[in-house]
Protein backbone atom coordinates (compact mmCIF):
# COMPACT_ATOMS: atom_id res chain seq x y z
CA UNK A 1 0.00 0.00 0.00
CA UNK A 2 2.78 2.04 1.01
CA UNK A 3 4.90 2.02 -2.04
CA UNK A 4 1.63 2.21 -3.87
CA UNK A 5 0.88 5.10 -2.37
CA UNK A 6 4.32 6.95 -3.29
CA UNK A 7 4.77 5.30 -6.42
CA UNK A 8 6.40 7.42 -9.19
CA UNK A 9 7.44 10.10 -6.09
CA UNK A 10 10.82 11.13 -6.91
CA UNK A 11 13.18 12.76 -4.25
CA UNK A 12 12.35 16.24 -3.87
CA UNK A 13 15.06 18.75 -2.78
CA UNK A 14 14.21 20.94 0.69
CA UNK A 15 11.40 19.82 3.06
CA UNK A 16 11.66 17.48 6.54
CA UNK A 17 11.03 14.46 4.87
CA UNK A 18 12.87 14.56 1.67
CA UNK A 19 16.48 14.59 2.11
CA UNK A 20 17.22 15.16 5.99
CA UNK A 21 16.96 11.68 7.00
CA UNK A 22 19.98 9.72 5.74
CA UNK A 23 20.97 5.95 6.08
CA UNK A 24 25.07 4.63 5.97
CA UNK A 25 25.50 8.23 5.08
CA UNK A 26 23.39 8.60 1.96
CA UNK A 27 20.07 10.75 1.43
CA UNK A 28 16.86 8.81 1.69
CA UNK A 29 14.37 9.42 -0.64
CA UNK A 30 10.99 10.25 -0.09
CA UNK A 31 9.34 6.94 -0.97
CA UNK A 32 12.07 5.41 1.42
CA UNK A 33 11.21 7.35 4.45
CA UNK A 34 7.13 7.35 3.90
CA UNK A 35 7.15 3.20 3.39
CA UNK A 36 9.64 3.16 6.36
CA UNK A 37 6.90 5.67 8.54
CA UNK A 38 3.80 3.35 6.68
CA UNK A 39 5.51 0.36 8.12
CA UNK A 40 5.98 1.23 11.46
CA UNK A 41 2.82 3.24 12.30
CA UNK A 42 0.41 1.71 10.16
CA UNK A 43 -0.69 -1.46 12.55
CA UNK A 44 -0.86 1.23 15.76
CA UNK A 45 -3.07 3.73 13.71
CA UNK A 46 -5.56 0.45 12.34
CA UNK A 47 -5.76 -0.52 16.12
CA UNK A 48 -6.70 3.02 17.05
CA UNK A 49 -9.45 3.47 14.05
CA UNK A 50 -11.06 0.32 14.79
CA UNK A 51 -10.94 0.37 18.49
CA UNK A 52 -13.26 3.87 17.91
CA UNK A 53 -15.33 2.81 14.98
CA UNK A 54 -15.71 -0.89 15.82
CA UNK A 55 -15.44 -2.23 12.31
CA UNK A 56 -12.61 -3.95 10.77
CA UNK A 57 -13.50 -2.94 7.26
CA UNK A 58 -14.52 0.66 7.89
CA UNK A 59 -11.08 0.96 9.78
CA UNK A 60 -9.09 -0.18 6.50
CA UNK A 61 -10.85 2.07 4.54
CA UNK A 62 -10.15 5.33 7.19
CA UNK A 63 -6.66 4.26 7.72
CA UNK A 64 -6.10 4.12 3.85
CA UNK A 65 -7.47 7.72 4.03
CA UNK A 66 -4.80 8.12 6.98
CA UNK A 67 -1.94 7.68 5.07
CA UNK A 68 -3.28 8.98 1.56
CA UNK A 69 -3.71 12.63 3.47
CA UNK A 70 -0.73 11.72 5.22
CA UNK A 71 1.64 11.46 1.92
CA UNK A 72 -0.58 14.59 0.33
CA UNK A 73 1.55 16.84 3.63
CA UNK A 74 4.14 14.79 3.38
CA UNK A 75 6.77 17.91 2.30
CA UNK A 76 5.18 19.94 5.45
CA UNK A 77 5.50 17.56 8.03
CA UNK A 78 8.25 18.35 10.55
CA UNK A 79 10.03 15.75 12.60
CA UNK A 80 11.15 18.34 14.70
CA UNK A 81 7.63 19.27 15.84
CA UNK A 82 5.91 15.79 16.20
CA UNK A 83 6.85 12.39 16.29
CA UNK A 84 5.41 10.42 13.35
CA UNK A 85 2.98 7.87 15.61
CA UNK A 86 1.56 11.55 17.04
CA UNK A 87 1.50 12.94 14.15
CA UNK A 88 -0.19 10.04 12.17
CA UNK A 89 -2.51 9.96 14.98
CA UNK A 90 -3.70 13.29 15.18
CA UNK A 91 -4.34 13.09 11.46
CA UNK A 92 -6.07 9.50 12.26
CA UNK A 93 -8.43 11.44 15.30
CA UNK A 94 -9.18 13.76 12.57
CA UNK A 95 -10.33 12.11 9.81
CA UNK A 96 -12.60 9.58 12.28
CA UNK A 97 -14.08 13.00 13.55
CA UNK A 98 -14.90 14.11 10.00
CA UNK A 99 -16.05 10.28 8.85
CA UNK A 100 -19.00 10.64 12.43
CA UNK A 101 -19.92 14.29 10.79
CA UNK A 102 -20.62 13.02 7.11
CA UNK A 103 -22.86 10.33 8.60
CA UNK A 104 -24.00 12.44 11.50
CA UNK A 105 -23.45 10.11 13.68
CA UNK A 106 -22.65 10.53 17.13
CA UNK A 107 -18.87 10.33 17.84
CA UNK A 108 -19.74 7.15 20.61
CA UNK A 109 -19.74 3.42 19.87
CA UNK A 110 -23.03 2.09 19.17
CA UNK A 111 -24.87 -0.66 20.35
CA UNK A 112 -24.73 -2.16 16.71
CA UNK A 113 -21.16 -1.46 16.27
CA UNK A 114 -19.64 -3.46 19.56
CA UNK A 115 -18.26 -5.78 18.36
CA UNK A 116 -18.26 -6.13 14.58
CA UNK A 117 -20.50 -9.26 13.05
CA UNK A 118 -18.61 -12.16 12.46
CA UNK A 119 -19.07 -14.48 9.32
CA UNK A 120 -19.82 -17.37 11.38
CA UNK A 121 -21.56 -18.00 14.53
CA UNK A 122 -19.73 -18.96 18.14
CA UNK A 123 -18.89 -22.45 18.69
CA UNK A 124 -18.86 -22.99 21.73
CA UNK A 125 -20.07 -21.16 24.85
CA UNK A 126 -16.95 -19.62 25.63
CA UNK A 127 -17.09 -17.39 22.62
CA UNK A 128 -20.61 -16.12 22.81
CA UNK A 129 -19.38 -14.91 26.29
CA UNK A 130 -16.10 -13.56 25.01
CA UNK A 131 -18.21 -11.75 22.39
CA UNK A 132 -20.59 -10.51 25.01
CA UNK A 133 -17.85 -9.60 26.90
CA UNK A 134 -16.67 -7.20 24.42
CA UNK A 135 -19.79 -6.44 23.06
CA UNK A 136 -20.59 -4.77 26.82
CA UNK A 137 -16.98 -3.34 27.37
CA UNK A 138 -17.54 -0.93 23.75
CA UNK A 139 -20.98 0.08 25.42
CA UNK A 140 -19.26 0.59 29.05
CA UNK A 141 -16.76 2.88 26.92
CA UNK A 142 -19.42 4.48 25.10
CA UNK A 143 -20.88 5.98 28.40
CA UNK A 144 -17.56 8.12 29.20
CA UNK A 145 -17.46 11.69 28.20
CA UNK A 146 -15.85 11.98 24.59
CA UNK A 147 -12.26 13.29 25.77
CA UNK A 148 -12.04 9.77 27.89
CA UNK A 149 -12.96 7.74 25.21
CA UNK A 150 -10.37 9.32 22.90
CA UNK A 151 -7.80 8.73 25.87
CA UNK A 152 -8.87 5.13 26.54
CA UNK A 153 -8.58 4.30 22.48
CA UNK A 154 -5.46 6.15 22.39
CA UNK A 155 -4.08 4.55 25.34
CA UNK A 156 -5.63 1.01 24.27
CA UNK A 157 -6.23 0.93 21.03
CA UNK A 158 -2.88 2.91 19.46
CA UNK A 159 -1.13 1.68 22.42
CA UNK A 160 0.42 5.19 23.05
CA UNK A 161 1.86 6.48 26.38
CA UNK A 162 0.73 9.03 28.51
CA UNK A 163 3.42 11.86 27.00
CA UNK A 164 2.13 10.61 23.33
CA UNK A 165 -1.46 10.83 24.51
CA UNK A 166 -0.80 14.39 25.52
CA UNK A 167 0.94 15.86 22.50
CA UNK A 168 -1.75 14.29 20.62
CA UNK A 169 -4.68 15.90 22.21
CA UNK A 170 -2.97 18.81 23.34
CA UNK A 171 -3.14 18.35 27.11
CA UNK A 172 -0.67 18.14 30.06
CA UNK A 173 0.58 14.36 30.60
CA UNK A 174 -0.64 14.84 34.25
CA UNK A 175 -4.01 15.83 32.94
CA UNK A 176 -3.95 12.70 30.82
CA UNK A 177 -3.15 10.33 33.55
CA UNK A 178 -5.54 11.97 36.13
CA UNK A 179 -8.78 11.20 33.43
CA UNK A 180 -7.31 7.64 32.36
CA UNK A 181 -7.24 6.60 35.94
CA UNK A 182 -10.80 7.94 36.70
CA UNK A 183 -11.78 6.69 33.33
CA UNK A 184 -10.39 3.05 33.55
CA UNK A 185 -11.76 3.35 37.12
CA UNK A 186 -15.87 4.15 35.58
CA UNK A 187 -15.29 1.09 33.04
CA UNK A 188 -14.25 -1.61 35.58
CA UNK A 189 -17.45 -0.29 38.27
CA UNK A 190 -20.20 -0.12 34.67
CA UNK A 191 -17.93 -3.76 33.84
CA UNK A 192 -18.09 -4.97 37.37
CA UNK A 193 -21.73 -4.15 37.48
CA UNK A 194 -22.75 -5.96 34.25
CA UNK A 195 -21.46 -9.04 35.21
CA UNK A 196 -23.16 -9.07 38.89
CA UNK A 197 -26.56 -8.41 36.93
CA UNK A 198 -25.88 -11.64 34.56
CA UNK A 199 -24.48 -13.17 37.36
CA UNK A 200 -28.07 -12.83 39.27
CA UNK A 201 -29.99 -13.70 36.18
């Protein structure tokens, strides 16, 4: 995808990415650098997308949109300013915020979209509760205020630290790990309290 992506892109003279970053001494091209970038951050910005949306094929499609705007700023991005995981992930936050306003749909996970349909049904009992399981943690998450829930998927589903997590959203790291405590703290009491209820049933 990557090199698709960059195919034809020749090294271009000035800019962060084109000619700063060098390997045994020689100039990387652009292509290099972006595949390198695509390769490393592209599994951690999936997990993000489809830890918020809930839907493996919807999350291809946004993270494909991910790195297509990423390449279009390629020349402007700075290195200097913000590492490429918070940098692909702000433009990742972004571009799931704009996907909720075209549908005008609330930015929460729905009911219907935790966890995705499978193709075939559980097997065994132990699956239809893992399902439920999960199925009950997206709606547990969908009851935080919408800064948490972009913490917890950050934190969760990128897999970024607290100091990433910050930059990204723009907040103070202590801020950050104040609300991801209380946060993680609401989802294991709404967790906790879902499985005494099917435990009484």
């Amino acid at each position: 995808m990557a090199e698709a992506m960059v195919a034809g892109d020749s090294p271009q003279a000035g800019g962060p990415a084109s000619g700063e970053e060098t390997r045994g001494g020689l100039a990387r091209s652009r292509r290099e650098v972006f595949a390198d970038m695509y390769d490393t951050c592209m599994p951690r910005v999936y997990r993000y997308i489809n830890y918020r949306v809930g839907n493996a094929s919807l999350a291809e499609d946004l993270t494909a949109d991910v790195f297509e705007k990423a390449l279009k700023h390629f020349d402007s991005y700075d290195r200097a300013k913000a590492a490429p995981s918070t940098w692909l992930t702000t433009i990742a936050r972004n571009t799931i915020t704009d996907h909720f306003r075209k549908e005008s749909r609330v930015q929460v996970v729905r009911e219907e979209d935790a966890p995705e349909e499978v193709s075939e049904e559980p097997e065994t009992v132990d699956e239809m509760a893992k399902l439920e399981e999960a199925r009950q943690l997206k709606l547990c998450l969908s009851g935080l205020p919408q800064l948490d829930q972009d913490i917890i998927s950050l934190k969760f589903g990128a897999g970024l630290n607290n100091r990433e997590i910050a930059r990204t959203l723009k907040l103070s790291e202590s801020n950050v790990g104040t609300r991801l405590y209380r946060a993680v703290r609401r989802l294991r009491e709404s967790f906790k309290g879902w499985e005494e209820n099917v435990s009484a049933k």
